[in-house]
C-alpha atoms as a PDB file:
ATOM      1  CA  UNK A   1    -130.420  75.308   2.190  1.00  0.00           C
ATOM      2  CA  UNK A   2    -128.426  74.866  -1.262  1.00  0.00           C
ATOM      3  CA  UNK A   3    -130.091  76.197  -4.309  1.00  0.00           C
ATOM      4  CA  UNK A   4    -130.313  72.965  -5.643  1.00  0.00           C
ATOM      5  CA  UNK A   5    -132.275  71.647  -2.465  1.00  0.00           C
ATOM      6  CA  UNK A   6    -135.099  74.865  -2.894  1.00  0.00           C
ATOM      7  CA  UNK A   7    -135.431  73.978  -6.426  1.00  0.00           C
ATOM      8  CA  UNK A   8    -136.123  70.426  -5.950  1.00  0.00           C
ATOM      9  CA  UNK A   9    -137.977  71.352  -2.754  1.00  0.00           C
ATOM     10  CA  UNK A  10    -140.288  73.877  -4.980  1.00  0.00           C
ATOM     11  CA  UNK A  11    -140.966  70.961  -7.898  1.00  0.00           C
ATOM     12  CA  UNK A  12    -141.699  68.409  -4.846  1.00  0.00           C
ATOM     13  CA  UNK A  13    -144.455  71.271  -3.264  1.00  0.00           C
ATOM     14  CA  UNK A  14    -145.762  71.711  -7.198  1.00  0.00           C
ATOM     15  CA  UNK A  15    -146.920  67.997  -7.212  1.00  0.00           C
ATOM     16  CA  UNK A  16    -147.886  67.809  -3.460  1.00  0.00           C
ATOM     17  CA  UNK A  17    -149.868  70.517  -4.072  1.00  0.00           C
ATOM     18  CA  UNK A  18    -151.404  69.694  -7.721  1.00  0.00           C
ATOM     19  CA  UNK A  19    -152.069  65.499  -6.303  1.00  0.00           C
ATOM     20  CA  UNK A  20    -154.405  67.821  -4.126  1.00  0.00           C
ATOM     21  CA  UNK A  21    -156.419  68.211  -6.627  1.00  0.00           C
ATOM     22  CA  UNK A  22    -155.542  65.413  -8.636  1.00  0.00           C
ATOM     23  CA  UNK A  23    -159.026  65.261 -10.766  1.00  0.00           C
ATOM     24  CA  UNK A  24    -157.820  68.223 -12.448  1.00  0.00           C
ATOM     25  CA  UNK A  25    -155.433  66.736 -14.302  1.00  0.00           C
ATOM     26  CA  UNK A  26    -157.023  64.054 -15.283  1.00  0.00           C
ATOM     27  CA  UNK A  27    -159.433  62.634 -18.132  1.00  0.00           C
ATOM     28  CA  UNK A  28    -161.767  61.609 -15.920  1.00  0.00           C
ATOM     29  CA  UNK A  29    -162.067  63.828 -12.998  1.00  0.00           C
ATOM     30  CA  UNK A  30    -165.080  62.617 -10.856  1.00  0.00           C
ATOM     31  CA  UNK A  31    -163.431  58.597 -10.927  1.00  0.00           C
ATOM     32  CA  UNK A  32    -159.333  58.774 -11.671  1.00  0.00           C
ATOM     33  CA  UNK A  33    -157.071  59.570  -9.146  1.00  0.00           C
ATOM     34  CA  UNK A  34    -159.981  59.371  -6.015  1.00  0.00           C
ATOM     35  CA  UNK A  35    -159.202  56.107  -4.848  1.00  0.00           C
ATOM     36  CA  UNK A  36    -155.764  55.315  -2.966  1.00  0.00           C
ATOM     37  CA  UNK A  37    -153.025  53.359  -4.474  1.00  0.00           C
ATOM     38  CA  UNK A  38    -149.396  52.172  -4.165  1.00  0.00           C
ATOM     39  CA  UNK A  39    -148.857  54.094  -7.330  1.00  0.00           C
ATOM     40  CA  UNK A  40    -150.858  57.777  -7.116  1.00  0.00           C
ATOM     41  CA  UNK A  41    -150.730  60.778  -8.700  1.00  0.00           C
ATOM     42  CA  UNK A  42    -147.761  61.857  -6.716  1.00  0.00           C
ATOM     43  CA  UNK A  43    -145.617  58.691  -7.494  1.00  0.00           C
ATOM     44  CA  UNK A  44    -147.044  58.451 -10.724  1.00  0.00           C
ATOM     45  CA  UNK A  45    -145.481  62.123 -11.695  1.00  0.00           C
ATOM     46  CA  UNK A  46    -142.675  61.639  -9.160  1.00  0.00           C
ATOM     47  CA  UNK A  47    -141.416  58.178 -11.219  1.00  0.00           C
ATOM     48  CA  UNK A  48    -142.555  59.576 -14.312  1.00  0.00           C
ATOM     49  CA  UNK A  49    -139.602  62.392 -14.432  1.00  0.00           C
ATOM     50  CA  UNK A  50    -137.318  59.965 -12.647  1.00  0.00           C
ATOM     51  CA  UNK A  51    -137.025  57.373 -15.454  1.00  0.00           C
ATOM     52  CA  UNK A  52    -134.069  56.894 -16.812  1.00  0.00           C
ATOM     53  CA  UNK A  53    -133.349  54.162 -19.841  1.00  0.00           C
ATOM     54  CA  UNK A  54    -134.748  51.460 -19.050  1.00  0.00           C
ATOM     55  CA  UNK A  55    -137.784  49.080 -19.338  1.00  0.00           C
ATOM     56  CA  UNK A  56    -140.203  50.171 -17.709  1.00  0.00           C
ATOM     57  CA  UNK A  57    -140.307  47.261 -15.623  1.00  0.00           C
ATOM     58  CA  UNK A  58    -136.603  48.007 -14.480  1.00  0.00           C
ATOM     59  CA  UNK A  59    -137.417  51.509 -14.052  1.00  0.00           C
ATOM     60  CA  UNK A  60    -140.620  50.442 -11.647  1.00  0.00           C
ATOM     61  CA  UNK A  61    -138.541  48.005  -9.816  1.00  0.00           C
ATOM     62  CA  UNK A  62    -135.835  51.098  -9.232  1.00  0.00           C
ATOM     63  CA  UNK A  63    -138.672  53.313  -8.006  1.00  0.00           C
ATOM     64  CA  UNK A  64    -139.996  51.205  -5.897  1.00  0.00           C
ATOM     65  CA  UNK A  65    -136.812  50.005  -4.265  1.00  0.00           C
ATOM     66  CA  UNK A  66    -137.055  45.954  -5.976  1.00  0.00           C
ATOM     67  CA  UNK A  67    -140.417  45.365  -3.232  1.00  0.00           C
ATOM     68  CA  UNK A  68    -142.433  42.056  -3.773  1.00  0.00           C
ATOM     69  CA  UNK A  69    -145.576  43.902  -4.707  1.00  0.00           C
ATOM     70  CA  UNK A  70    -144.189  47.056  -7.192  1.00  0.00           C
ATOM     71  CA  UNK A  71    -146.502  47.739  -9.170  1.00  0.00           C
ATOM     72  CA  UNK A  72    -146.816  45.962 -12.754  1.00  0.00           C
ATOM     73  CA  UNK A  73    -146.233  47.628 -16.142  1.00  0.00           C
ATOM     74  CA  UNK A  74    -149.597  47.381 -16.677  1.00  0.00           C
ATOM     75  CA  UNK A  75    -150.770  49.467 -13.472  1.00  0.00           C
ATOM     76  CA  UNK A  76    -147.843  52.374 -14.691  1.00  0.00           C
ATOM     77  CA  UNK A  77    -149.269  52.419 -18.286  1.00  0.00           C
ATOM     78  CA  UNK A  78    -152.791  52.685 -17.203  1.00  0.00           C
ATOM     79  CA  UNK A  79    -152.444  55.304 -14.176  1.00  0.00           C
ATOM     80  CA  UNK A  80    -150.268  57.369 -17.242  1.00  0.00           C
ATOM     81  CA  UNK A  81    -153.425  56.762 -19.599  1.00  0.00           C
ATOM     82  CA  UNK A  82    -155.447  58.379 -16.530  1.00  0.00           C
ATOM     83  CA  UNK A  83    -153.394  61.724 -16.589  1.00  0.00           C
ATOM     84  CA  UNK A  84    -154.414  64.643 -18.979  1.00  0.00           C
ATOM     85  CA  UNK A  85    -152.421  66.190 -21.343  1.00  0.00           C
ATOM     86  CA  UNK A  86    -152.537  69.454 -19.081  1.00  0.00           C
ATOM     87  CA  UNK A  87    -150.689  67.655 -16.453  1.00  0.00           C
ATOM     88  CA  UNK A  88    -146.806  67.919 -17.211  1.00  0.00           C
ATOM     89  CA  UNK A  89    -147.051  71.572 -19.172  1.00  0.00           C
ATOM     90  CA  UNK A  90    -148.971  72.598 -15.928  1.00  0.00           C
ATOM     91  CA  UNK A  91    -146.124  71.293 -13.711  1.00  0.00           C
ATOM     92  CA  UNK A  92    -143.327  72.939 -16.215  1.00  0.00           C
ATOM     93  CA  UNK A  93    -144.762  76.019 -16.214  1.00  0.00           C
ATOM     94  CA  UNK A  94    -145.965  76.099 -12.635  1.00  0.00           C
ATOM     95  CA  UNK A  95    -142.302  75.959 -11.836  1.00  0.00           C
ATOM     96  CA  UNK A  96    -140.382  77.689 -14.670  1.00  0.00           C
ATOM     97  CA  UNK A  97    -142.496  80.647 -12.965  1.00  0.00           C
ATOM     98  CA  UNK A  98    -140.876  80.221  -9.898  1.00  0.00           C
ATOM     99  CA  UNK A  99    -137.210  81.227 -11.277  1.00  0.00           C
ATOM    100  CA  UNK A 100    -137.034  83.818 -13.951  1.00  0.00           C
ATOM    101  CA  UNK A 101    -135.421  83.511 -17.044  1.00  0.00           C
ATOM    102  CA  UNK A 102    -131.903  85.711 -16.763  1.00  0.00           C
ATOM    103  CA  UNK A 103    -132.364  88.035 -19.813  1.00  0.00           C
ATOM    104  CA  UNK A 104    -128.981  89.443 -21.631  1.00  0.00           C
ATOM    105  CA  UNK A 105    -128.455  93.086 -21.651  1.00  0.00           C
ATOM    106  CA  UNK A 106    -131.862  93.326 -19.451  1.00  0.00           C
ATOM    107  CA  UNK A 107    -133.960  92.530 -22.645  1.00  0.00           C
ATOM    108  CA  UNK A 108    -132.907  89.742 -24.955  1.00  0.00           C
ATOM    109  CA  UNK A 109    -133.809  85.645 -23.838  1.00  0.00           C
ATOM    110  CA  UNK A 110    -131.472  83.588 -25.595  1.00  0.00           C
ATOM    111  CA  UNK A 111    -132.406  80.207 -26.908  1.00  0.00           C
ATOM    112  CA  UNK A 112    -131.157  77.347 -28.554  1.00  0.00           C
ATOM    113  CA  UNK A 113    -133.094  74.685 -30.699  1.00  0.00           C
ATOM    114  CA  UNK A 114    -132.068  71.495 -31.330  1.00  0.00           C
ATOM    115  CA  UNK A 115    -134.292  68.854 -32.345  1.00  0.00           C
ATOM    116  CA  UNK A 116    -134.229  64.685 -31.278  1.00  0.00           C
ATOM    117  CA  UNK A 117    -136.123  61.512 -32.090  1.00  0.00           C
ATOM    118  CA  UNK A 118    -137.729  59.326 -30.107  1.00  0.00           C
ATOM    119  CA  UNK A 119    -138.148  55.637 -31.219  1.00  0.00           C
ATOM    120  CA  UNK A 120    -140.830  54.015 -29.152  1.00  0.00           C
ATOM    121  CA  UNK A 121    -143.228  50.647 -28.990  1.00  0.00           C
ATOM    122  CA  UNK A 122    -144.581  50.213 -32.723  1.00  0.00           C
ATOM    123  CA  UNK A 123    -147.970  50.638 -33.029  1.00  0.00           C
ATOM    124  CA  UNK A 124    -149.568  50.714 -37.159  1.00  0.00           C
ATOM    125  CA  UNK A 125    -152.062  52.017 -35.703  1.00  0.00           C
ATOM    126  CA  UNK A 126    -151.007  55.095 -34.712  1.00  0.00           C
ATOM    127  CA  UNK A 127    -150.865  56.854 -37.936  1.00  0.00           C
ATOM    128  CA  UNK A 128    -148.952  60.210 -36.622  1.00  0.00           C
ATOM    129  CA  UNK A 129    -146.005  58.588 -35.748  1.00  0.00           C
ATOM    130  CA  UNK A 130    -145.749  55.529 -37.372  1.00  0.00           C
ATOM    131  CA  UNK A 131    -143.226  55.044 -40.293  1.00  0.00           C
ATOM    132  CA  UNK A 132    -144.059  52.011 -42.656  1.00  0.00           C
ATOM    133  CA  UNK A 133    -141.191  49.285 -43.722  1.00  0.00           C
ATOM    134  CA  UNK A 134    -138.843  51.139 -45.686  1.00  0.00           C
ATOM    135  CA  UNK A 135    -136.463  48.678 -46.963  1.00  0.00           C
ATOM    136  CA  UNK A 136    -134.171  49.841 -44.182  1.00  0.00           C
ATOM    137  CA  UNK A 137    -136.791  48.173 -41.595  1.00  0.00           C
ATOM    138  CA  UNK A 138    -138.634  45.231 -42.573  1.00  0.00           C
ATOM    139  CA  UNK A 139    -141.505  45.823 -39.453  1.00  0.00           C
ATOM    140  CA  UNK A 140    -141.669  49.558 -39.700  1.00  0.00           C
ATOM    141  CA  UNK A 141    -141.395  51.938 -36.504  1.00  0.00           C
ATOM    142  CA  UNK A 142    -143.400  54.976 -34.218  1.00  0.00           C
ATOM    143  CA  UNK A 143    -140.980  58.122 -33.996  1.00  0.00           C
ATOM    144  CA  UNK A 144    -141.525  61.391 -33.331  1.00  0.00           C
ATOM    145  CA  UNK A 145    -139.019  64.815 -33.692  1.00  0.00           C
ATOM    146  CA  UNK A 146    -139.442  67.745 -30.868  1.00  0.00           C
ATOM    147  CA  UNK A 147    -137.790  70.534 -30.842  1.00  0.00           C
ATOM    148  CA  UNK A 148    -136.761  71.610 -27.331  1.00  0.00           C
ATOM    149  CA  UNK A 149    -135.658  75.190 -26.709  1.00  0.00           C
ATOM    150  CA  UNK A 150    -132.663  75.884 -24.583  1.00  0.00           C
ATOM    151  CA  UNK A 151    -132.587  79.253 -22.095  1.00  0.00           C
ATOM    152  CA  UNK A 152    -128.231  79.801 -22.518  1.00  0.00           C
ATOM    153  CA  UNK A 153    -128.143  81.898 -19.968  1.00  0.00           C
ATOM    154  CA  UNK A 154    -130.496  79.905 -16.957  1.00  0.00           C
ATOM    155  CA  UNK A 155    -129.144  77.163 -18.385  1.00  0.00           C
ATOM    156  CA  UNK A 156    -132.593  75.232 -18.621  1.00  0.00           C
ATOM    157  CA  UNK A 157    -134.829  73.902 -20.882  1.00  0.00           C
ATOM    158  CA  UNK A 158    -138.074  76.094 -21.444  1.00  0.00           C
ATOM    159  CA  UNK A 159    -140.715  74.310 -24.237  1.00  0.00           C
ATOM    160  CA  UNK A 160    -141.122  71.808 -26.842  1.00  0.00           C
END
């Protein structure tokens, strides 16, 4: 088996394993997540770090290979809204543990930060990442700036 096959084998076992026990990473775990539907915790995760650019209607339709009943934007933003914030750091880390950071000269881990912005739906109301009309903007915009750090020498991304 290629290296690239184990690794996506190993992130494929990570979510099998964690849509076991799918209530954990969840806000509600006695009611989310229990009941079974065409999109799960599984394909919820599994189309969740397969979106690309697109709508998310385009990116459902993708997913789901353009069937009559895909699931509705609606259905993918409130299965999201069901997820805990433990979730995807959980998943990251769970697997980042599973291949070691290479370390130069046997003690130094070597990382680059760069930082992007994300433009996304605006919402006033969200006073963290909102940015009022400006004079550049006449309806004002939600943005926020992370900060990922680089490993140079795994060549992977480790935090935000």
């Amino acid at each position: 088996m290629s290296f690239a096959l184990q690794v996506k084998d190993s992130l494929l076992n990570i979510i099998s394993n964690m849509s076991k026990d799918a209530g954990k990473f969840s806000i509600n775990p006695d009611k989310f997540f229990s009941r079974n539907r065409k999109l799960d915790f599984s394909s919820l995760i599994h189309l969740m770090l397969s979106m690309e650019a697109g709508t998310i209607k385009d990116e459902l339709l993708n997913y789901f290979s353009f069937q009559v009943n895909t699931p509705t934007n609606s259905a993918f933003i409130q299965q999201r809204c069901k997820l805990s914030t433990d979730a995807l750091p959980f998943l990251s880390h769970t697997f980042n543990d599973l291949y070691p950071y290479k370390l130069y000269k046997g003690k130094y881990l070597l990382l680059a930060a760069d930082g992007s912005s994300f433009t996304f739906t605006r919402n006033p109301k969200d006073e963290e990442s909102y940015f009022p009309p400006d004079g550049k903007t006449t309806n004002g915009y939600n943005q926020i700036h992370i900060i990922p750090l680089f490993e140079l020498l795994s060549k992977r991304y480790t935090d935000c």
